[in-house]
C-alpha atoms as a PDB file:
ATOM      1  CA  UNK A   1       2.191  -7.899  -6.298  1.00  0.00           C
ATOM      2  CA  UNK A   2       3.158  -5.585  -3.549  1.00  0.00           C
ATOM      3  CA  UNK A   3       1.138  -3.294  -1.447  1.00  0.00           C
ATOM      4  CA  UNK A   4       1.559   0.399  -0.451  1.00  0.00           C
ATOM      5  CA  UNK A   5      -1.090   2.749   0.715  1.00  0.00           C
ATOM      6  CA  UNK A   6      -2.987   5.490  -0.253  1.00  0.00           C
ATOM      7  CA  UNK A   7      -1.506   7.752  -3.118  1.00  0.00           C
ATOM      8  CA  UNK A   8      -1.726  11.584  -2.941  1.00  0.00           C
ATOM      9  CA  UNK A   9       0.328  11.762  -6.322  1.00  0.00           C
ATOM     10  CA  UNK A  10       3.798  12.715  -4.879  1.00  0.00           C
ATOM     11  CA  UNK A  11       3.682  11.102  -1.788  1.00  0.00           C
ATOM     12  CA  UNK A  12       2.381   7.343  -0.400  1.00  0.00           C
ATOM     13  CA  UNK A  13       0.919   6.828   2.910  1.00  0.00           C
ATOM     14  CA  UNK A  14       2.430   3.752   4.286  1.00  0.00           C
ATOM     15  CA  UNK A  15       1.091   3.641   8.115  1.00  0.00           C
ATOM     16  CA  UNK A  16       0.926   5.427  11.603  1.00  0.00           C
ATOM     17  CA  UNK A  17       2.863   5.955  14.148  1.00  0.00           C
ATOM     18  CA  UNK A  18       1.914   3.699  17.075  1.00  0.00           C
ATOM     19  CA  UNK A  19       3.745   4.609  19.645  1.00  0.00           C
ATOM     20  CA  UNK A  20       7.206   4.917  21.207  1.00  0.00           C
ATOM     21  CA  UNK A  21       9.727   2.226  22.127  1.00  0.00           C
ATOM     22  CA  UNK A  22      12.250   2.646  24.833  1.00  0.00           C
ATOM     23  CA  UNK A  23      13.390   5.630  25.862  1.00  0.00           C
ATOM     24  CA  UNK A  24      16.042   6.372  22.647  1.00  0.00           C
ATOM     25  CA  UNK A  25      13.224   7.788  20.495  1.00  0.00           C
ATOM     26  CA  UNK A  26      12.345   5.088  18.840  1.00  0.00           C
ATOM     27  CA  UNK A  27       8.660   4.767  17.316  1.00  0.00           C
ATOM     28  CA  UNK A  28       6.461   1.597  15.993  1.00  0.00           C
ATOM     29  CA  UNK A  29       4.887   2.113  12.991  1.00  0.00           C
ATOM     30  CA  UNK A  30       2.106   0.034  12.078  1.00  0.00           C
ATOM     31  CA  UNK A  31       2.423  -0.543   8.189  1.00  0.00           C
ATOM     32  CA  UNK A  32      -0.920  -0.139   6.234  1.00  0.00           C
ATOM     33  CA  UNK A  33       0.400  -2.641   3.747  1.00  0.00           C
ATOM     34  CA  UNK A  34       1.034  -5.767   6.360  1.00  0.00           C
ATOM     35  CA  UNK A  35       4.419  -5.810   5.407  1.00  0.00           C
ATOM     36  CA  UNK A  36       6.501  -4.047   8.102  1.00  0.00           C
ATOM     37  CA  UNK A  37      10.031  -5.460   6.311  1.00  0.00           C
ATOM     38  CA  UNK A  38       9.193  -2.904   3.521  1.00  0.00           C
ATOM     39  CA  UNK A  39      10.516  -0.306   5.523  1.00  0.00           C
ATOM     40  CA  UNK A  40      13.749  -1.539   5.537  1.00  0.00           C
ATOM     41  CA  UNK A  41      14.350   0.320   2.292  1.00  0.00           C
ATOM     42  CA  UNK A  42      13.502   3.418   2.642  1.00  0.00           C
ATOM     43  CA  UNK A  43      16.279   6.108   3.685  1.00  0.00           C
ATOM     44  CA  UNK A  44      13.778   8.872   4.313  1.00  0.00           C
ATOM     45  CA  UNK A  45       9.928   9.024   5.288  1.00  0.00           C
ATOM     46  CA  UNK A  46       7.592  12.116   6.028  1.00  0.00           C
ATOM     47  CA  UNK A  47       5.116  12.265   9.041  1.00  0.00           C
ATOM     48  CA  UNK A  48       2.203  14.424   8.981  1.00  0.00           C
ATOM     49  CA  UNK A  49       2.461  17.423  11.850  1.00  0.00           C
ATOM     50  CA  UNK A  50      -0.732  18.850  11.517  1.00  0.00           C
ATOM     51  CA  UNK A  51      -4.427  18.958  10.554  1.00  0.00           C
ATOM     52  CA  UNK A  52      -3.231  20.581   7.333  1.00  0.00           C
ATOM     53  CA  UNK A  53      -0.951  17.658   6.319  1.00  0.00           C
ATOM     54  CA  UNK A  54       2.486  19.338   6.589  1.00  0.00           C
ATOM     55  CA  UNK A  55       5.214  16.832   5.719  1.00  0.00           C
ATOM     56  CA  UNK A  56       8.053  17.088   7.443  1.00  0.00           C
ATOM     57  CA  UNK A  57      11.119  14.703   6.349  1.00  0.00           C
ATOM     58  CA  UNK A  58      12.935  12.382   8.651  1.00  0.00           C
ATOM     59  CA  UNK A  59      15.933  10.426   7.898  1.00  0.00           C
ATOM     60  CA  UNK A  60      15.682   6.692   8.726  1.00  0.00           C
ATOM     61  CA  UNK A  61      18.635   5.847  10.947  1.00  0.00           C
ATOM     62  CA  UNK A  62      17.632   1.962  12.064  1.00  0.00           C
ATOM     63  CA  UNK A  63      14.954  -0.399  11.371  1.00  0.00           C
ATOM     64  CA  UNK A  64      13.958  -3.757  12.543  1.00  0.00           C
ATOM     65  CA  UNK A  65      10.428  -5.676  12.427  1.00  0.00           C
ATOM     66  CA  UNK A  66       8.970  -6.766  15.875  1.00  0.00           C
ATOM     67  CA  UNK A  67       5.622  -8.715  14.926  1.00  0.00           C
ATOM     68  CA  UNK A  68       3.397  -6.842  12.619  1.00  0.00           C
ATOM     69  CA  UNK A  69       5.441  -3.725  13.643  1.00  0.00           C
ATOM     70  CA  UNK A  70       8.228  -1.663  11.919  1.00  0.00           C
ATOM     71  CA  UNK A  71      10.683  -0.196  14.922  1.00  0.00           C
ATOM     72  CA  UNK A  72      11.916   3.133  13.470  1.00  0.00           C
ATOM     73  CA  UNK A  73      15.020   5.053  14.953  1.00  0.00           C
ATOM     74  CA  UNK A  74      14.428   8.783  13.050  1.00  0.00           C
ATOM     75  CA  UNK A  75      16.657  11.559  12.760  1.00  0.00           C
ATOM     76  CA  UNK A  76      16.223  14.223  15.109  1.00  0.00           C
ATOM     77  CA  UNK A  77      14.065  11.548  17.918  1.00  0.00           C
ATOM     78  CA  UNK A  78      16.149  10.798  20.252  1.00  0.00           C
ATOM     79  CA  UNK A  79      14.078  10.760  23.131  1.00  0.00           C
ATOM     80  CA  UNK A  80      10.699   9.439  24.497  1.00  0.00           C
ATOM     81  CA  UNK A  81       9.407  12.497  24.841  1.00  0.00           C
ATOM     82  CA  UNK A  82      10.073  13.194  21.098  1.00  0.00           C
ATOM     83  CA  UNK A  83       8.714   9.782  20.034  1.00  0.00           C
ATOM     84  CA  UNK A  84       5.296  10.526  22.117  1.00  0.00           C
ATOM     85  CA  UNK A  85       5.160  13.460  20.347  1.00  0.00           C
ATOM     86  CA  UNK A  86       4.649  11.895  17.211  1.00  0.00           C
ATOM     87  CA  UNK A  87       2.148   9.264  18.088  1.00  0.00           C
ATOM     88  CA  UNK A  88      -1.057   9.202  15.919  1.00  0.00           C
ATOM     89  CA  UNK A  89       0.542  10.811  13.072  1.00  0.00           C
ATOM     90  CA  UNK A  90       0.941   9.114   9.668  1.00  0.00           C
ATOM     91  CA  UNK A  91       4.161   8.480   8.008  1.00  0.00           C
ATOM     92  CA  UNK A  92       4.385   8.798   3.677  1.00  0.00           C
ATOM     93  CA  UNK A  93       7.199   8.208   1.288  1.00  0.00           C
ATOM     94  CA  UNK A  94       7.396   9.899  -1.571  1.00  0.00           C
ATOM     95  CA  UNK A  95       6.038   7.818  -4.214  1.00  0.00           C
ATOM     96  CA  UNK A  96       9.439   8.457  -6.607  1.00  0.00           C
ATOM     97  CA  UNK A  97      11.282   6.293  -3.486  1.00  0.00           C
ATOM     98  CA  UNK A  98       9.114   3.327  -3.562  1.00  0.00           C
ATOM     99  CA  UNK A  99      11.414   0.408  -4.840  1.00  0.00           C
ATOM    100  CA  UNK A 100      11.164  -0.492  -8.415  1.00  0.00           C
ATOM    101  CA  UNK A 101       9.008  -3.426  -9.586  1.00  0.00           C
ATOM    102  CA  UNK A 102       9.201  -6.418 -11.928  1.00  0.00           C
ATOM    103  CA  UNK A 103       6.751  -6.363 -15.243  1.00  0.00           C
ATOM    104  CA  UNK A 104       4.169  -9.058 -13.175  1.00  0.00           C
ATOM    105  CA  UNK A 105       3.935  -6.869  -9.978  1.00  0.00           C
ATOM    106  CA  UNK A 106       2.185  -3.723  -9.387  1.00  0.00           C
ATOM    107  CA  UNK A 107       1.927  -1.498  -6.201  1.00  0.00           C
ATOM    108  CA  UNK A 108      -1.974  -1.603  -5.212  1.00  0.00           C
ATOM    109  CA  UNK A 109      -2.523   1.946  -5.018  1.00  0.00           C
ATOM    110  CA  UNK A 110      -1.671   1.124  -9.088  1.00  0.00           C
ATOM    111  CA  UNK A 111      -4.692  -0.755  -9.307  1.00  0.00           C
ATOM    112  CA  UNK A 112      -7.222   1.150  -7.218  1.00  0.00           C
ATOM    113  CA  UNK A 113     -10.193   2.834  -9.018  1.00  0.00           C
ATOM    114  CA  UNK A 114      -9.361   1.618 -12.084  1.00  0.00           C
ATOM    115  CA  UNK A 115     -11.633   0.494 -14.591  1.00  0.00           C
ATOM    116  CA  UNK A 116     -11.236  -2.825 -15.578  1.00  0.00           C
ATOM    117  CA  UNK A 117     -11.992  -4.430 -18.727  1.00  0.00           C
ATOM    118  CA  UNK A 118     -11.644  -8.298 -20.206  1.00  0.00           C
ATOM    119  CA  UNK A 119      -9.059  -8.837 -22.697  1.00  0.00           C
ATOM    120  CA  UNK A 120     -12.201  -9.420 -25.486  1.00  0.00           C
ATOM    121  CA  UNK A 121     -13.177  -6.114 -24.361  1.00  0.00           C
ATOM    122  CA  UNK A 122     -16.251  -6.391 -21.769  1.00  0.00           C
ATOM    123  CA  UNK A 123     -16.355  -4.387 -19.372  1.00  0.00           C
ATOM    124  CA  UNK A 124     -16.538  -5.079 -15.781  1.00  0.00           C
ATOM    125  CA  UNK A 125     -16.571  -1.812 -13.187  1.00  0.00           C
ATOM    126  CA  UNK A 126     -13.724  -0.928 -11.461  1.00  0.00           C
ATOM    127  CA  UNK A 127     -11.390  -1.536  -8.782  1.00  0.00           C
ATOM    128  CA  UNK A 128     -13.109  -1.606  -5.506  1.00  0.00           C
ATOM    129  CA  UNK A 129     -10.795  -3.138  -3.032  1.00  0.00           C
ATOM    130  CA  UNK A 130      -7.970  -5.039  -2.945  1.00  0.00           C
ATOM    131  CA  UNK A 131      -6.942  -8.026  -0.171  1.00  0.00           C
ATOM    132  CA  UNK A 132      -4.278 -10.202   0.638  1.00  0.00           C
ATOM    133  CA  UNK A 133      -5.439 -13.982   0.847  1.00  0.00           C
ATOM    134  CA  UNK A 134      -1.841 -15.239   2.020  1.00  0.00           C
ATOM    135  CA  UNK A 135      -1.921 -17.385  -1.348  1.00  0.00           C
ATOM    136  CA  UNK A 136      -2.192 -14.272  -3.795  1.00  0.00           C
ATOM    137  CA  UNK A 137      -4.206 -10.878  -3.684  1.00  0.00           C
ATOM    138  CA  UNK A 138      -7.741 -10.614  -4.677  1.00  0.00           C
ATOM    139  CA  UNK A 139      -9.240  -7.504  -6.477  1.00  0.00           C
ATOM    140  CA  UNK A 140     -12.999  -6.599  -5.735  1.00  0.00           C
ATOM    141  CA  UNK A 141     -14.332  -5.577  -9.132  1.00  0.00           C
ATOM    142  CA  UNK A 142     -17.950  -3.734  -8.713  1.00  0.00           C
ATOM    143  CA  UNK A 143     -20.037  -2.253 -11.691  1.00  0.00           C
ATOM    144  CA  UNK A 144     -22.776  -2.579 -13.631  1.00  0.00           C
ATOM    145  CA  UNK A 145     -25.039  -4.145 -10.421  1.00  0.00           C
ATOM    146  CA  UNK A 146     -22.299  -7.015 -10.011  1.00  0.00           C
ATOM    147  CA  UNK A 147     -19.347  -7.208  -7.625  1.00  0.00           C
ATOM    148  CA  UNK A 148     -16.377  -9.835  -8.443  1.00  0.00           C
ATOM    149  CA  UNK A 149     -13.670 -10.899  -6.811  1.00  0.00           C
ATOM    150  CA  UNK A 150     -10.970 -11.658  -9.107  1.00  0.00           C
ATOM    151  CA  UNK A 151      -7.262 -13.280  -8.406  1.00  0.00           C
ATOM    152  CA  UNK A 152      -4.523 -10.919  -9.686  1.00  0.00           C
ATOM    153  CA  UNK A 153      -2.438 -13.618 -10.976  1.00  0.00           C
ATOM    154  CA  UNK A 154       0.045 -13.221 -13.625  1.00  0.00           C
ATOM    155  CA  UNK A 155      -1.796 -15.326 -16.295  1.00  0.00           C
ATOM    156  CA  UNK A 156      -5.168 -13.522 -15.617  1.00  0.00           C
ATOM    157  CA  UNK A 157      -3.633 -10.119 -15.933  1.00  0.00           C
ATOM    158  CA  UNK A 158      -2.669  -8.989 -19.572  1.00  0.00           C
ATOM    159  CA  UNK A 159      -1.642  -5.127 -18.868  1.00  0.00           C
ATOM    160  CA  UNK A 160      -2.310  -1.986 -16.070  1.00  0.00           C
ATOM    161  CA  UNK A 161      -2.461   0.953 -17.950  1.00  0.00           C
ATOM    162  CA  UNK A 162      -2.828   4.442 -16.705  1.00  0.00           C
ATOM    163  CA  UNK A 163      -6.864   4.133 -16.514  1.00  0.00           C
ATOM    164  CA  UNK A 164      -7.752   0.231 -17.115  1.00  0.00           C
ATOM    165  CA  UNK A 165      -6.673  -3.261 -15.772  1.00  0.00           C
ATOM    166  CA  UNK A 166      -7.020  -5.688 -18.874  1.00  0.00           C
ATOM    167  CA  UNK A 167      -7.463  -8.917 -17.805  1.00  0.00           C
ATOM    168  CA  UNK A 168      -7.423 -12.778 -19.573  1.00  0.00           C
ATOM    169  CA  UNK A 169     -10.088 -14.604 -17.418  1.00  0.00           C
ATOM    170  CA  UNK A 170     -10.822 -18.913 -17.150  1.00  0.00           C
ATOM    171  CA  UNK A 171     -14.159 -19.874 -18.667  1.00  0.00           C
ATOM    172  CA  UNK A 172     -16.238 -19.759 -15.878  1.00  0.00           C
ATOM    173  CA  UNK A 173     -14.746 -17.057 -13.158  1.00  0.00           C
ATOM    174  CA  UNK A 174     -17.050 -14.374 -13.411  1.00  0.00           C
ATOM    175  CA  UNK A 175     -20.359 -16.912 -13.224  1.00  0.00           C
ATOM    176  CA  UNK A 176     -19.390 -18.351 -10.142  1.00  0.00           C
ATOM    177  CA  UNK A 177     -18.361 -14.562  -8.574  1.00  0.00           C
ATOM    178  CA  UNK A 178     -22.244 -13.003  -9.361  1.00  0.00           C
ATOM    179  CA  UNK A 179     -23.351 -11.452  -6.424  1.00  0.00           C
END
């Protein structure tokens, strides 16, 4: 699975602008998804200019990672001054430039709010939250007065659709996740 942030429809929010670096115009961006390396594919991102959430596009000249950080050199920043300027602000992509995924991996903004359902047809409540354990990604479930914390592995996972995850779950799982 791979992570992206919050979806308006068209466009994603990936992070924020941190702040600058150097004196070229350069600006770190603190990904929402973890995963600052994603950035090296995208050619263009948006940043937010005002309280009304005008996009304005900027053309990614350079990236490189530096920790947890994505170092952005944008089009038309070419100085401190211009970097400080957009400090605070958060960067989007449109969601039609997010990189295309294997049949076994889904974006997470896919999976949030969705309701979820067990392949025999029980249903469970819907997406909650969604976390990164290092060894694979975890999906809060809550409904019905229960919350569950389910692995989104490829054999637990039969389908996403549009509205419902339909999952295949081990004997077991959902007894040991009552809360």
């Amino acid at each position: 699975m791979i992570s992206a942030g919050t979806d308006t429809g068209e466009f994603v929010l990936l992070g924020k602008v941190s702040k600058p670096h150097g004196i070229q115009g350069e600006v770190k961006i603190y990904p929402y998804s973890g995963q600052p390396e994603n950035f090296h594919a995208y050619g263009k991102v948006f940043i937010d200019q005002n309280s009304d959430k005008e996009l304005v596009p900027y053309a990614v000249e350079t990236c490189r990672v530096q920790g947890k950080l994505a170092l952005l050199k944008l089009t038309g920043c070419s100085t401190r001054e211009d970097a400080e300027k957009l400090v605070g602000r958060e960067i989007w992509l449109r969601r039609e430039d997010l990189p295309e995924l294997d049949d076994t991996e889904y974006y997470w903004l896919d999976l949030e709010d969705k309701r979820v359902i067990t392949e025999d047809g029980r249903e469970l409540g819907k997406v909650t939250a969604i976390f990164d354990t290092g060894a694979h990604d975890i999906i809060t479930v809550s409904g019905n007065g229960h919350e569950y914390l389910i692995p989104v592995h490829e054999s637990f996972v039969v389908r996403v659709d549009k509205n419902e995850v339909v999952l295949r779950l081990p004997p077991g799982l959902l007894d040991i996740n009552l809360k």
